[in-house]
N, C-alpha and C. Protein backbone atom coordinates (compact mmCIF):
# COMPACT_ATOMS: atom_id res chain seq x y z
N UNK A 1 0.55 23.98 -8.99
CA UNK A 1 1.10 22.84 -9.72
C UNK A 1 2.44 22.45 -9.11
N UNK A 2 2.47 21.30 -8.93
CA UNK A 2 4.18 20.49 -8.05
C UNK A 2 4.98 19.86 -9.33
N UNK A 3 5.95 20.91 -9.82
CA UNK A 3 6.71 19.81 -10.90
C UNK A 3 8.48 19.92 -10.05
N UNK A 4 9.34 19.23 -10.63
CA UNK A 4 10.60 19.27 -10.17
C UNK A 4 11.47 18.39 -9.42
N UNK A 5 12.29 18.62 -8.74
CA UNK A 5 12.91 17.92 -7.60
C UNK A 5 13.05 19.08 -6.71
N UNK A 6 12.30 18.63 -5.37
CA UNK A 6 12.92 19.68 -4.50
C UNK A 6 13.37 19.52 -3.02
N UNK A 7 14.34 20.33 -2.92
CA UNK A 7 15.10 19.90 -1.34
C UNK A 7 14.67 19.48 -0.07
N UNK A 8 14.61 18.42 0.20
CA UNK A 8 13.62 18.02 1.47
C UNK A 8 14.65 17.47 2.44
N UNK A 9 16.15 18.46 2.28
CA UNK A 9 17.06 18.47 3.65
C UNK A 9 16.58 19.13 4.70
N UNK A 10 16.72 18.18 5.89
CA UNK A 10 16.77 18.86 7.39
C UNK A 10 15.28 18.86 7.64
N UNK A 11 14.13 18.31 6.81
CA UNK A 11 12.63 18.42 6.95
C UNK A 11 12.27 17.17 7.73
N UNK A 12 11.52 17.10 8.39
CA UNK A 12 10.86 16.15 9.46
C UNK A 12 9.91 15.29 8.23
N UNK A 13 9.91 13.61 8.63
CA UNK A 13 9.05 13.28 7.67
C UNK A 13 8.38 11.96 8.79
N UNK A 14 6.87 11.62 8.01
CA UNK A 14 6.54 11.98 6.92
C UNK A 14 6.23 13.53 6.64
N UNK A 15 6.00 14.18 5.51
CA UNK A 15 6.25 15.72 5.40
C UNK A 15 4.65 15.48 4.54
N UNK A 16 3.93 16.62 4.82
CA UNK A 16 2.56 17.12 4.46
C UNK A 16 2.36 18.23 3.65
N UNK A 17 2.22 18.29 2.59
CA UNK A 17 1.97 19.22 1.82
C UNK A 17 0.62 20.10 0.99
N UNK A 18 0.30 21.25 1.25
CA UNK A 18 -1.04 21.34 0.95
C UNK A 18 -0.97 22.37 -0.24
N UNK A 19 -0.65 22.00 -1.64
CA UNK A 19 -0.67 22.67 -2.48
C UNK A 19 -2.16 23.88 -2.92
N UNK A 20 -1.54 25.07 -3.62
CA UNK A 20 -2.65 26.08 -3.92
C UNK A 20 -3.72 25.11 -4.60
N UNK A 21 -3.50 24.44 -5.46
CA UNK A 21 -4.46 23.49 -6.15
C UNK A 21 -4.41 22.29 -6.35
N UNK A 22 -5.28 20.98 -6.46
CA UNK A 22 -5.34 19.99 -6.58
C UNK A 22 -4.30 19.85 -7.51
N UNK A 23 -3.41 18.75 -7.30
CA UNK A 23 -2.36 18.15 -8.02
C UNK A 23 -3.28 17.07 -8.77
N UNK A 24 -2.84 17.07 -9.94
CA UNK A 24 -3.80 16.01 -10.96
C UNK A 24 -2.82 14.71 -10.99
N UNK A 25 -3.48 13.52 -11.70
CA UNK A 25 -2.45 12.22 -11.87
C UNK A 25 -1.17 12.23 -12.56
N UNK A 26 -1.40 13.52 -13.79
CA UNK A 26 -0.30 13.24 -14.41
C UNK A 26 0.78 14.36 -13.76
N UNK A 27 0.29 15.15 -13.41
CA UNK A 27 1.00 15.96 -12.16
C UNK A 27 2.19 14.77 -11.01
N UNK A 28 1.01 14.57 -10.75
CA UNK A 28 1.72 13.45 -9.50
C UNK A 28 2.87 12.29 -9.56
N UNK A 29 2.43 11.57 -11.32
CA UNK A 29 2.56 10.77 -11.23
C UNK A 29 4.78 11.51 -11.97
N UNK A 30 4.57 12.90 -12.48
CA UNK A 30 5.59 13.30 -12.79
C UNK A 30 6.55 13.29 -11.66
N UNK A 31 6.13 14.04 -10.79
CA UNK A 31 6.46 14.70 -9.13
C UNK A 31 7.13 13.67 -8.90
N UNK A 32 6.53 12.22 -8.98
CA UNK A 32 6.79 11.77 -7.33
C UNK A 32 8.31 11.20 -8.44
N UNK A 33 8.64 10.73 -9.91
CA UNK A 33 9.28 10.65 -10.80
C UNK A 33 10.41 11.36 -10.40
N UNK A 34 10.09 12.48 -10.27
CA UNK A 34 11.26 13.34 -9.98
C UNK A 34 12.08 13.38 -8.55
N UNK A 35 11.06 12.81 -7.85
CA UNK A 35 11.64 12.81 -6.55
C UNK A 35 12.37 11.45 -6.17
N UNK A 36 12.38 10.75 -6.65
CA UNK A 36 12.52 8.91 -6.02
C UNK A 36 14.09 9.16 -5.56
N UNK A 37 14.29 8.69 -4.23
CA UNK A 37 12.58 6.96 -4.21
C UNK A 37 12.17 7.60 -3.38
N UNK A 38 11.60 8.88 -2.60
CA UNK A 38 10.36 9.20 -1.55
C UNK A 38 9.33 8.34 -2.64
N UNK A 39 8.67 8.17 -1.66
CA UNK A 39 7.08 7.27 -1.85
C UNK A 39 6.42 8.82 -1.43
N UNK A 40 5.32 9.07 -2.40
CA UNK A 40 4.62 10.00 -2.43
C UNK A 40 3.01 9.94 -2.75
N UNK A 41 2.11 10.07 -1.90
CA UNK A 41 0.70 10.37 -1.85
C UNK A 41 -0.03 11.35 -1.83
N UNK A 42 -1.51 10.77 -2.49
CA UNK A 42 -2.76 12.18 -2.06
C UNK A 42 -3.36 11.82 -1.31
N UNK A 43 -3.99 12.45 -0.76
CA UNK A 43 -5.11 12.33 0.51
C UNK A 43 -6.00 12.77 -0.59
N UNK A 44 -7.37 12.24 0.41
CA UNK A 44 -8.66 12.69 -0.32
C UNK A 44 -8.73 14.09 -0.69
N UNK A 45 -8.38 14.79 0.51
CA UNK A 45 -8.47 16.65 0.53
C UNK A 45 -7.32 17.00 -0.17
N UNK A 46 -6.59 16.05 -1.17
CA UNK A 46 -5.80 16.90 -2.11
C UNK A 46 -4.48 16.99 -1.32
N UNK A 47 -3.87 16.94 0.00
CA UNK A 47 -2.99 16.87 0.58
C UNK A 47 -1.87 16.39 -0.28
N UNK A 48 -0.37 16.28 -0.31
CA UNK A 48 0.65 15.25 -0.82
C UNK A 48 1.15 15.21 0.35
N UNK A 49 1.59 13.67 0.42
CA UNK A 49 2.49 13.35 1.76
C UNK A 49 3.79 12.59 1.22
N UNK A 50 4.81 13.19 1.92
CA UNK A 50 6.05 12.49 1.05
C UNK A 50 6.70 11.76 2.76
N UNK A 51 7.04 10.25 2.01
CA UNK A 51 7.51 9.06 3.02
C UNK A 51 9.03 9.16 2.52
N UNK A 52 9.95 9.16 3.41
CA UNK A 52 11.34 8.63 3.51
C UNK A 52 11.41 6.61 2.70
N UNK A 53 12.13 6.64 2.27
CA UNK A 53 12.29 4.99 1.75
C UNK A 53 12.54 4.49 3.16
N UNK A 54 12.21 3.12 2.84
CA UNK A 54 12.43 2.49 4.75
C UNK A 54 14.07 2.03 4.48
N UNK A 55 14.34 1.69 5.82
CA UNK A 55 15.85 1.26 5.50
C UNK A 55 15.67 -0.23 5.08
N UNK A 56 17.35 -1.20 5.84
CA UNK A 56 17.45 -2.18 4.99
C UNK A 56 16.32 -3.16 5.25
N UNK A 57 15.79 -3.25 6.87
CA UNK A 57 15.24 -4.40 7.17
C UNK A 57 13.83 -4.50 6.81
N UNK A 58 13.29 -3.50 7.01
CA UNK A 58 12.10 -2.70 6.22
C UNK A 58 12.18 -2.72 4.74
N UNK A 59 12.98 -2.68 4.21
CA UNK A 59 13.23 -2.99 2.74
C UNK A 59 12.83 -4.43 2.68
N UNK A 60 13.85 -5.24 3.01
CA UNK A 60 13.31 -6.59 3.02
C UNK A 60 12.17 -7.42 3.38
N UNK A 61 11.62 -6.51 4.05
CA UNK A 61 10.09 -7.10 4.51
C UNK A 61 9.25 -6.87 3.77
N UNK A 62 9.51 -5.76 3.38
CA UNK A 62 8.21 -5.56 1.73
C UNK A 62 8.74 -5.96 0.92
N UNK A 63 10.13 -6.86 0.15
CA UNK A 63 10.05 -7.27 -0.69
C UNK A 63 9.75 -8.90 -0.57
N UNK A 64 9.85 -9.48 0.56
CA UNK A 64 9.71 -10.73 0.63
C UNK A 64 8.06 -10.94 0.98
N UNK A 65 7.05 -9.97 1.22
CA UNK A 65 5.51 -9.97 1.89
C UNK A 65 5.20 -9.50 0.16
N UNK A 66 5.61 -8.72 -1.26
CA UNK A 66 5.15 -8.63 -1.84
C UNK A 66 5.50 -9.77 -2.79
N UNK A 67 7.04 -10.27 -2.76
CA UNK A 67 6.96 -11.55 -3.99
C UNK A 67 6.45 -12.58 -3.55
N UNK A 68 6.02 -12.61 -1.84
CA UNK A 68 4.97 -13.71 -1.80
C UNK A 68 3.66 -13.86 -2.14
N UNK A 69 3.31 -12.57 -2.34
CA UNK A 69 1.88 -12.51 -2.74
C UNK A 69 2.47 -12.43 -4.52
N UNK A 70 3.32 -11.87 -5.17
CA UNK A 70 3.18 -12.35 -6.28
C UNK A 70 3.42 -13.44 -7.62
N UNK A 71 3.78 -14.29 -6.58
CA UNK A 71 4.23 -15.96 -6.67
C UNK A 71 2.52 -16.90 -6.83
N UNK A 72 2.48 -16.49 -5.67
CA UNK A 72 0.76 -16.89 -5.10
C UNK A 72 0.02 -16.52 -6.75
N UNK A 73 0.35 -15.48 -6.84
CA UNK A 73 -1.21 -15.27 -7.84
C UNK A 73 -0.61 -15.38 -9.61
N UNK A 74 1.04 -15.17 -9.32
CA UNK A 74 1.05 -16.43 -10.63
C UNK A 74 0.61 -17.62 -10.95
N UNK A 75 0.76 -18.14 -10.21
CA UNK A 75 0.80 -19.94 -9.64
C UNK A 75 -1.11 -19.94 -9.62
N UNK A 76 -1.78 -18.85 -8.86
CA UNK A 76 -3.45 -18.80 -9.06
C UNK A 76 -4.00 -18.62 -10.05
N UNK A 77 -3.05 -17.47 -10.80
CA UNK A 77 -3.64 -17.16 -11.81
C UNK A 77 -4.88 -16.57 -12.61
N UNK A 78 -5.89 -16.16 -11.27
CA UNK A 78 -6.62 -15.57 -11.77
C UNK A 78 -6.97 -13.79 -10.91
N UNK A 79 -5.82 -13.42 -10.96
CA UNK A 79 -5.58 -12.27 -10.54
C UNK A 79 -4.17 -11.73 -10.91
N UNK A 80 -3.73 -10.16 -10.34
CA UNK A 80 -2.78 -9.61 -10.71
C UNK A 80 -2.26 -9.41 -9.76
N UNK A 81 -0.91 -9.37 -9.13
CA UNK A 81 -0.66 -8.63 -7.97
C UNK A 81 0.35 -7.27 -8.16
N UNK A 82 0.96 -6.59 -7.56
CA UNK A 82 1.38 -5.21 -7.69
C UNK A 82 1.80 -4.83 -6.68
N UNK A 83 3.65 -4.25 -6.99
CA UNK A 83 4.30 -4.32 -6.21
C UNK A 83 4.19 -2.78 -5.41
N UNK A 84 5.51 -2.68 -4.18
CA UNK A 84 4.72 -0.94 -3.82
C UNK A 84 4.92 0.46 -4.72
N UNK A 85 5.63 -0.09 -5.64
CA UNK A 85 5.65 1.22 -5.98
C UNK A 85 4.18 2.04 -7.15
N UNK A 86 3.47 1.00 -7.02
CA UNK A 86 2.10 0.88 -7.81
C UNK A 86 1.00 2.67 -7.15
N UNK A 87 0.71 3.16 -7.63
CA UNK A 87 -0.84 4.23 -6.92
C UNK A 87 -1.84 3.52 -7.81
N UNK A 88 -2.66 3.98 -6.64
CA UNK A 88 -4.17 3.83 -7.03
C UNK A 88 -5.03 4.79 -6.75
N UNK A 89 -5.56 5.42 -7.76
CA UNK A 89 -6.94 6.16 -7.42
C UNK A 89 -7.95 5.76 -6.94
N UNK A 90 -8.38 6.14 -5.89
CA UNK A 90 -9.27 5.56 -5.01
C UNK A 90 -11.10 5.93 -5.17
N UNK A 91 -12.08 5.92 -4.88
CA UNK A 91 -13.09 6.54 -5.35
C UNK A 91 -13.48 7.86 -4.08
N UNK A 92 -12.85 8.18 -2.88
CA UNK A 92 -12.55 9.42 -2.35
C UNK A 92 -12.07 10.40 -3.21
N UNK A 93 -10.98 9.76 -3.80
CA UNK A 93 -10.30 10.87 -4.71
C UNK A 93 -8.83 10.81 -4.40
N UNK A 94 -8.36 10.22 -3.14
CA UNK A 94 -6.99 10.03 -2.87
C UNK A 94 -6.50 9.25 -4.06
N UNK A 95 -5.05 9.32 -3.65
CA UNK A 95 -4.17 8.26 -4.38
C UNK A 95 -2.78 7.62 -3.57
N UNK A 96 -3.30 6.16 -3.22
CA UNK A 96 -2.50 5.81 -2.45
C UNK A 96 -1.44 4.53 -2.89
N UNK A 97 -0.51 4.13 -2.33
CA UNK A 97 0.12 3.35 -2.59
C UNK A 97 0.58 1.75 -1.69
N UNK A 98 -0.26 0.78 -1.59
CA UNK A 98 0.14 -0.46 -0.82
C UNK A 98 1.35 -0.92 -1.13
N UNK A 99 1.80 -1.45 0.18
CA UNK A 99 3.50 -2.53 -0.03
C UNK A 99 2.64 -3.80 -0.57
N UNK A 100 1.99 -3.76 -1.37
CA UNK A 100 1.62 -4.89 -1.92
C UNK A 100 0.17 -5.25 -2.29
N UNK A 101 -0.46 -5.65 -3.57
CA UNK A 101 -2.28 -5.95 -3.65
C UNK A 101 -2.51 -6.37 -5.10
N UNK A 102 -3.45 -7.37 -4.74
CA UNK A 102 -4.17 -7.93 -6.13
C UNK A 102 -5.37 -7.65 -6.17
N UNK A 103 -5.85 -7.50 -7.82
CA UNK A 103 -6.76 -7.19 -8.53
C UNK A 103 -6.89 -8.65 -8.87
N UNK A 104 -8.14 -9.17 -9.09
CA UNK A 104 -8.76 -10.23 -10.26
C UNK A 104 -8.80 -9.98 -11.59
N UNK A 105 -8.34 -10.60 -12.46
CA UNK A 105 -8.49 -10.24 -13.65
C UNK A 105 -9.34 -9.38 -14.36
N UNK A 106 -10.76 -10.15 -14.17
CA UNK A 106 -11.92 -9.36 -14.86
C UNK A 106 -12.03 -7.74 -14.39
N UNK A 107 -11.63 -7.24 -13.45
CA UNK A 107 -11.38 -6.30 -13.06
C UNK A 107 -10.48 -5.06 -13.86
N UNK A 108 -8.98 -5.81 -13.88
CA UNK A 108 -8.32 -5.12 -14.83
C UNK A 108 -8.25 -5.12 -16.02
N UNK A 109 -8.70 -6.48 -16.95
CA UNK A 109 -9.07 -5.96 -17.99
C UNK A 109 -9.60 -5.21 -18.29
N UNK A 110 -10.99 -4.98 -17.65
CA UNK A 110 -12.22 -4.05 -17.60
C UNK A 110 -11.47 -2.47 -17.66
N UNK A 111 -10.55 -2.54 -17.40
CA UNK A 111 -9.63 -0.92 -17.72
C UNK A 111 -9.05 -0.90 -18.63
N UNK A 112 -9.10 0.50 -19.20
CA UNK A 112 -8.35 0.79 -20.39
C UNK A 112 -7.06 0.76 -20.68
N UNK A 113 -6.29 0.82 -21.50
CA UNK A 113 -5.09 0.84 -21.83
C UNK A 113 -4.77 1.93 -21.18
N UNK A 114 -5.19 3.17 -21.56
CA UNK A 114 -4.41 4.71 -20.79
C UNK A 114 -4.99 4.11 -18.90
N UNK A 115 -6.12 3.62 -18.29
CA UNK A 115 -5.75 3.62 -16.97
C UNK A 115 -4.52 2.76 -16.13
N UNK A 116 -4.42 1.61 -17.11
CA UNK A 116 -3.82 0.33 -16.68
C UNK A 116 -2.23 0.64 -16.55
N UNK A 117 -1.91 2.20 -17.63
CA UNK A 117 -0.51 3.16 -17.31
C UNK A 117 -0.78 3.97 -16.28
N UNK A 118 -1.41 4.20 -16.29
CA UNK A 118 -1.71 5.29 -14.99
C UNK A 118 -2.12 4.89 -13.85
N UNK A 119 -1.95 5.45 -12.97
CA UNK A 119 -2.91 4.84 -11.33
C UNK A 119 -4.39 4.40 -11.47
N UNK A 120 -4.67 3.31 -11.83
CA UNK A 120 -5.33 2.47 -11.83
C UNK A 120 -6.79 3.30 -11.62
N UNK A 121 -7.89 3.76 -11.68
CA UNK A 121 -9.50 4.73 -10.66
C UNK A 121 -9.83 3.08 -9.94
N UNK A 122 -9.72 2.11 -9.05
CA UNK A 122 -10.07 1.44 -8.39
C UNK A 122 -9.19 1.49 -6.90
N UNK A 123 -9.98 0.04 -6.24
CA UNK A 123 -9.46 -0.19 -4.87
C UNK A 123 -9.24 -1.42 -5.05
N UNK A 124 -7.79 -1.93 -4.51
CA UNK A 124 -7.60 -3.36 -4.71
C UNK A 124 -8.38 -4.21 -3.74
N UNK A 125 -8.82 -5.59 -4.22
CA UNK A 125 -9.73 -6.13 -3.55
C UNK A 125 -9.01 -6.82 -2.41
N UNK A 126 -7.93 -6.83 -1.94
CA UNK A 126 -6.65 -7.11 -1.81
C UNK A 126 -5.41 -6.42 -0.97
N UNK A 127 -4.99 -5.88 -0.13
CA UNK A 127 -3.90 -5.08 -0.45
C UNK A 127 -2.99 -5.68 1.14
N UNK A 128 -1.73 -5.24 1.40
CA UNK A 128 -0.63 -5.56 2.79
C UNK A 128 -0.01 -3.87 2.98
N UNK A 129 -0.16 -3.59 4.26
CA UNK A 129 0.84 -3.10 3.97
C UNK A 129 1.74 -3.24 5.64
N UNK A 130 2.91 -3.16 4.95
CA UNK A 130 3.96 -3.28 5.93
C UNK A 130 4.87 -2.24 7.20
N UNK A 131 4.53 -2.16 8.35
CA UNK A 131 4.83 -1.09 8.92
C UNK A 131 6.47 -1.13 9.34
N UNK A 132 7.04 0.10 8.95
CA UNK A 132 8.46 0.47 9.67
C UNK A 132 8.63 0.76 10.76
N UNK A 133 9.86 0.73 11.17
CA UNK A 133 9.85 1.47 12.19
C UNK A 133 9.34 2.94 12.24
N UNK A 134 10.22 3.70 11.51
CA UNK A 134 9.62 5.45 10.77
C UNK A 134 8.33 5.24 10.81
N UNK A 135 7.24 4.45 10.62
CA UNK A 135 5.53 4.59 10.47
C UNK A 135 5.44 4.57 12.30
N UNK A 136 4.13 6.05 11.73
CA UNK A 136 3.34 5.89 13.17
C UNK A 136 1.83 4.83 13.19
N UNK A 137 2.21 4.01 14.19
CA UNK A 137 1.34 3.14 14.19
C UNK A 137 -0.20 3.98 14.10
N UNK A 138 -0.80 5.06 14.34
CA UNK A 138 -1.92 5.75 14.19
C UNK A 138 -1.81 5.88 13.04
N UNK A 139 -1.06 6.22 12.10
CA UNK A 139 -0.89 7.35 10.94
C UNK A 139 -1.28 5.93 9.85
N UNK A 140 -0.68 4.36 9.86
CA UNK A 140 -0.84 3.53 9.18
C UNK A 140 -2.54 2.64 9.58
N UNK A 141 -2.73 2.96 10.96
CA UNK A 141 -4.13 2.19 11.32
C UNK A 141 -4.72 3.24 10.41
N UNK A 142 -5.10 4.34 10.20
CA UNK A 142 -5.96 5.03 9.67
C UNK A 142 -6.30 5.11 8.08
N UNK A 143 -4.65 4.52 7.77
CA UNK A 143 -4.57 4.52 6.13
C UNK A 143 -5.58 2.69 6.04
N UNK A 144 -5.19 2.13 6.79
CA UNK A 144 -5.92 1.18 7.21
C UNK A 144 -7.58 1.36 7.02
N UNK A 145 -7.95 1.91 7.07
CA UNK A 145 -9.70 2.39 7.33
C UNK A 145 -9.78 2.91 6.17
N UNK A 146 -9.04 3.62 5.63
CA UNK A 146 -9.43 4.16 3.96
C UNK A 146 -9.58 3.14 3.11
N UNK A 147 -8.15 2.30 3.37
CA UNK A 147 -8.30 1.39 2.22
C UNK A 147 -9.86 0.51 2.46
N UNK A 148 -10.40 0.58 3.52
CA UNK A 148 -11.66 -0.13 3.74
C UNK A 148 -12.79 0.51 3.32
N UNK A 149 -12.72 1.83 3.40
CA UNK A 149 -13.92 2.74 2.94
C UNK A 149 -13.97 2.64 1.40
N UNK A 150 -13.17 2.53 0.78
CA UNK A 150 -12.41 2.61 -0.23
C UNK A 150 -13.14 1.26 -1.25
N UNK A 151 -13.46 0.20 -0.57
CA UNK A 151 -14.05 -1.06 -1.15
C UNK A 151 -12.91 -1.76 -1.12
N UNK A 152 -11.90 -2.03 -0.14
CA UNK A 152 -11.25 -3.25 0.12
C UNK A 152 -12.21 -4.76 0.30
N UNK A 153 -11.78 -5.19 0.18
CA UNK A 153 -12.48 -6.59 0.32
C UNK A 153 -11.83 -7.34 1.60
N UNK A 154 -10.23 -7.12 1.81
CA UNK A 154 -9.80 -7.77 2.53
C UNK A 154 -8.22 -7.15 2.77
N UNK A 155 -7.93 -6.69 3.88
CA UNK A 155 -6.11 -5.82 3.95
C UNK A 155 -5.96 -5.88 5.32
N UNK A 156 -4.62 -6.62 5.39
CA UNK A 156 -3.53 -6.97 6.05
C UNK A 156 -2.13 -5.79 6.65
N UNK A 157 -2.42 -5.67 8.03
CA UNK A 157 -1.14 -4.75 8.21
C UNK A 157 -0.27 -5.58 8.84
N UNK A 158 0.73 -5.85 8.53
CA UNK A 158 1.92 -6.63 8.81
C UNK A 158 3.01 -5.85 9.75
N UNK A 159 2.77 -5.81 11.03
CA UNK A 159 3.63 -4.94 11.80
C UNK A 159 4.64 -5.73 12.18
N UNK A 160 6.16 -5.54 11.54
CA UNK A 160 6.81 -6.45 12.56
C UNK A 160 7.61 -5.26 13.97
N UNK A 161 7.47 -4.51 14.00
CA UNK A 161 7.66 -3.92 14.74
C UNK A 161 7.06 -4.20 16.13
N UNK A 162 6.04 -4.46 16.05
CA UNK A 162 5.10 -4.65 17.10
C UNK A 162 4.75 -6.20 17.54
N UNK A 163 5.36 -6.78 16.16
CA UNK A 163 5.41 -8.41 15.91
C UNK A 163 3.81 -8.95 15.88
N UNK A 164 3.09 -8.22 15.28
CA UNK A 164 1.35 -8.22 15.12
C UNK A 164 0.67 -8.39 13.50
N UNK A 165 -0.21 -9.06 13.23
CA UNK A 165 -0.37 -8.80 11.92
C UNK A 165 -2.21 -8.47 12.27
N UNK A 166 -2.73 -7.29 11.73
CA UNK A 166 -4.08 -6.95 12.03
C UNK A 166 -4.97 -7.30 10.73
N UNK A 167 -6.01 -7.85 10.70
CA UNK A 167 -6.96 -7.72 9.40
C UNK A 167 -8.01 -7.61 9.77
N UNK A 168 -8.17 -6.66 8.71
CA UNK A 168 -9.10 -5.95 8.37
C UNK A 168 -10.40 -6.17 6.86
N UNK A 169 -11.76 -6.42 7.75
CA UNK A 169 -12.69 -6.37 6.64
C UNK A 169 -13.90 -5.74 6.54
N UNK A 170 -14.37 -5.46 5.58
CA UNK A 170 -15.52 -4.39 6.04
C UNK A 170 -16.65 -4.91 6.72
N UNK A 171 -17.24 -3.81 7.78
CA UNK A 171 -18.49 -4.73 8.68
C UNK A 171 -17.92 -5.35 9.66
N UNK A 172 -16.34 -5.32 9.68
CA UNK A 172 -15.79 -6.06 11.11
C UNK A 172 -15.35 -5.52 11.87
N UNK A 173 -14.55 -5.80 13.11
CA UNK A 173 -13.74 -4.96 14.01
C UNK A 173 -12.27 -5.71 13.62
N UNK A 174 -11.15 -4.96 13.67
CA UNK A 174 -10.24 -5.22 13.16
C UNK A 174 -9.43 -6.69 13.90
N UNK A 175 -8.77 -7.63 13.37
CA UNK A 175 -8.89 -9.08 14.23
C UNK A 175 -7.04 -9.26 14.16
N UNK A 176 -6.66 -9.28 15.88
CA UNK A 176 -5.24 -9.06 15.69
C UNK A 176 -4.51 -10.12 16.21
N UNK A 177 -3.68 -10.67 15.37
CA UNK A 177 -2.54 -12.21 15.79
C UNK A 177 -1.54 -11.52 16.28
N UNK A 178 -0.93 -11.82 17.22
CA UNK A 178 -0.19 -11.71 17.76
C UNK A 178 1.37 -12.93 17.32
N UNK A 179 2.25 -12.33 16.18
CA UNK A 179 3.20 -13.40 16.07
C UNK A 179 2.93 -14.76 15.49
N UNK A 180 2.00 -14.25 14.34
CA UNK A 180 1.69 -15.71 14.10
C UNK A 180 2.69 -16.26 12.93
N UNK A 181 2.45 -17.29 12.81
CA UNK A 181 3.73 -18.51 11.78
C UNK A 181 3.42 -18.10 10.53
N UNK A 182 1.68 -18.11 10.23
CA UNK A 182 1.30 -18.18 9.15
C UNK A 182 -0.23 -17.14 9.29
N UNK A 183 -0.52 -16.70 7.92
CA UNK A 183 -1.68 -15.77 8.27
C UNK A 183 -2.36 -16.32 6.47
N UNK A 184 -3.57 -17.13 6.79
CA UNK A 184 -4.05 -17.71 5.78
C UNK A 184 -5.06 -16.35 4.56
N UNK A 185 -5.01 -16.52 3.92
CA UNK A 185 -5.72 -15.72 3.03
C UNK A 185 -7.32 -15.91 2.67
N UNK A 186 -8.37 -15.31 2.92
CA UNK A 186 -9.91 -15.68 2.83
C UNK A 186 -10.24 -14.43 1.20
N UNK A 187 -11.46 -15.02 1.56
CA UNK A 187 -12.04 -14.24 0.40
C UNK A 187 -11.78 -14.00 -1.09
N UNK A 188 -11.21 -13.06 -1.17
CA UNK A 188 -10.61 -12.60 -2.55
C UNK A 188 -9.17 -13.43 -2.98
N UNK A 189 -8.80 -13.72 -2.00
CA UNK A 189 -7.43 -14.44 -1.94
C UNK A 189 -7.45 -15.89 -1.17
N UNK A 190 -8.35 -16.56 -1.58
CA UNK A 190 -8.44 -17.83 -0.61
C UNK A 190 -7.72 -18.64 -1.48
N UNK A 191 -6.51 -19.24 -0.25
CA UNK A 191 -5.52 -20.13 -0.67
C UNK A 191 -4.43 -19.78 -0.42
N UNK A 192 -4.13 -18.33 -0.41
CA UNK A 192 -2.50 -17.64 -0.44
C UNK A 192 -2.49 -17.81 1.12
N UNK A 193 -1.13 -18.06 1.03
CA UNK A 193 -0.73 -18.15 2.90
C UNK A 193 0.73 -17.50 2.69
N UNK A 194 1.04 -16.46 3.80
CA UNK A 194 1.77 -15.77 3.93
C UNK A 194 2.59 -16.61 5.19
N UNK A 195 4.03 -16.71 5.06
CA UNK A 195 4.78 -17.46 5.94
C UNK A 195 5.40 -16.26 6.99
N UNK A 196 5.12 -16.09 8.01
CA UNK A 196 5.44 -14.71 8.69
C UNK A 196 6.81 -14.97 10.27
N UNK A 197 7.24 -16.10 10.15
CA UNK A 197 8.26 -16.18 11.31
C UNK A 197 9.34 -15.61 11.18
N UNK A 198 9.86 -15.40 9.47
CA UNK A 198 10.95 -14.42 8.92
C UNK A 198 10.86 -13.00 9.45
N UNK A 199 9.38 -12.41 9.82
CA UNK A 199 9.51 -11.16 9.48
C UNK A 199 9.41 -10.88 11.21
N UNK A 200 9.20 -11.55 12.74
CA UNK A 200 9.75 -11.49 13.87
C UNK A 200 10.87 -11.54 14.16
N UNK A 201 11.25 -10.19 14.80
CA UNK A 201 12.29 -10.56 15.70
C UNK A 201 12.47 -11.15 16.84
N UNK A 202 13.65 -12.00 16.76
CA UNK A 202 13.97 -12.96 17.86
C UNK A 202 13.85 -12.55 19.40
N UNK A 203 12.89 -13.50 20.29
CA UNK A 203 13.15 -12.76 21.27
C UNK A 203 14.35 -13.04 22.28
């Protein structure tokens, strides 16, 4: 069992943890409480992985890539969106956390009051997430593929690091812009357009 705050001076991150036993939700959802702001996950195999907060510029990129998506689906209205500090139980069994993803309504109603407090048991149909510098581009392509196994419908990695935005859908090969202005939204999200020249650096 992981309860507490505990010292994660001088430790290399992201940091991997393989507890004697499965950490449960309300376990987790205490833990990671106690720890903030590390951003903290499960892997399917029960793993916890604890992320460093990104710094400032990285800060700003997930907050301006998530209030754009949650502007969008006020204004749409027939969905929810959810910022990063949101988990989701996945149907692997992980529990992960996007810089950003909407649900459709009928969806979340369809959950109970006790899930709709808790990490959600779905996969957003939906999700961004935003790479730091600190992210290894392998370590985020792969979280990339879960969220797809997972029943994504449609997820966006927003690298400005690399100045790339990749999407990803199931049944496809992953389709990569290179620096684009704008990255239009299909499917689950048709209509939302993400304005992306803010988040390049100048060359």
């Amino acid at each position: 069992m992981m309860t507490g705050q505990i010292d994660l001076t001088d430790l290399e991150f992201p940091l991997t943890i393989r507890p004697s036993t499965r950490v449960s939700d309300e376990h987790l959802m205490r833990f990671s409480a106690q720890n903030r702001p590390y951003k903290i996950e499960r892997s399917r195999e029960g793993d916890i992985t604890i992320m460093t907060p990104v710094g400032g510029i990285g800060s700003a990129h997930e907050m301006y890539v998530a209030s754009s998506l949650f502007n969008w689906a006020e204004e749409d209205a027939t969905g929810i969106a959810f910022s990063p500090n949101g988990g989701f139980n996945l149907p692997d069994g992980s529990c992960l956390s996007p810089d950003a993803a909407w649900i459709p309504l009928e969806r979340w109603n369809a959950l109970s009051a006790e899930d709709q407090n808790g990490f959600p048991p779905l996969c957003p149909d939906f999700l961004i997430e935003v790479r730091s510098k600190s992210d290894s581009r392998g370590a985020v392509e792969a979280k990339m593929q879960v969220w797809i196994e997972n029943g994504a419908k449609l997820a966006w990695l927003i690298d400005p690091v690399d100045s790339r935005v990749t999407i990803y859908q199931p049944g496809s090969e992953p389709e990569k812009l290179e620096r684009p202005a704008v990255v239009l939204g299909t499917g689950p999200v048709q209509g939302f357009a993400l304005r992306c020249a803010r988040l390049w650096a100048s060359r």
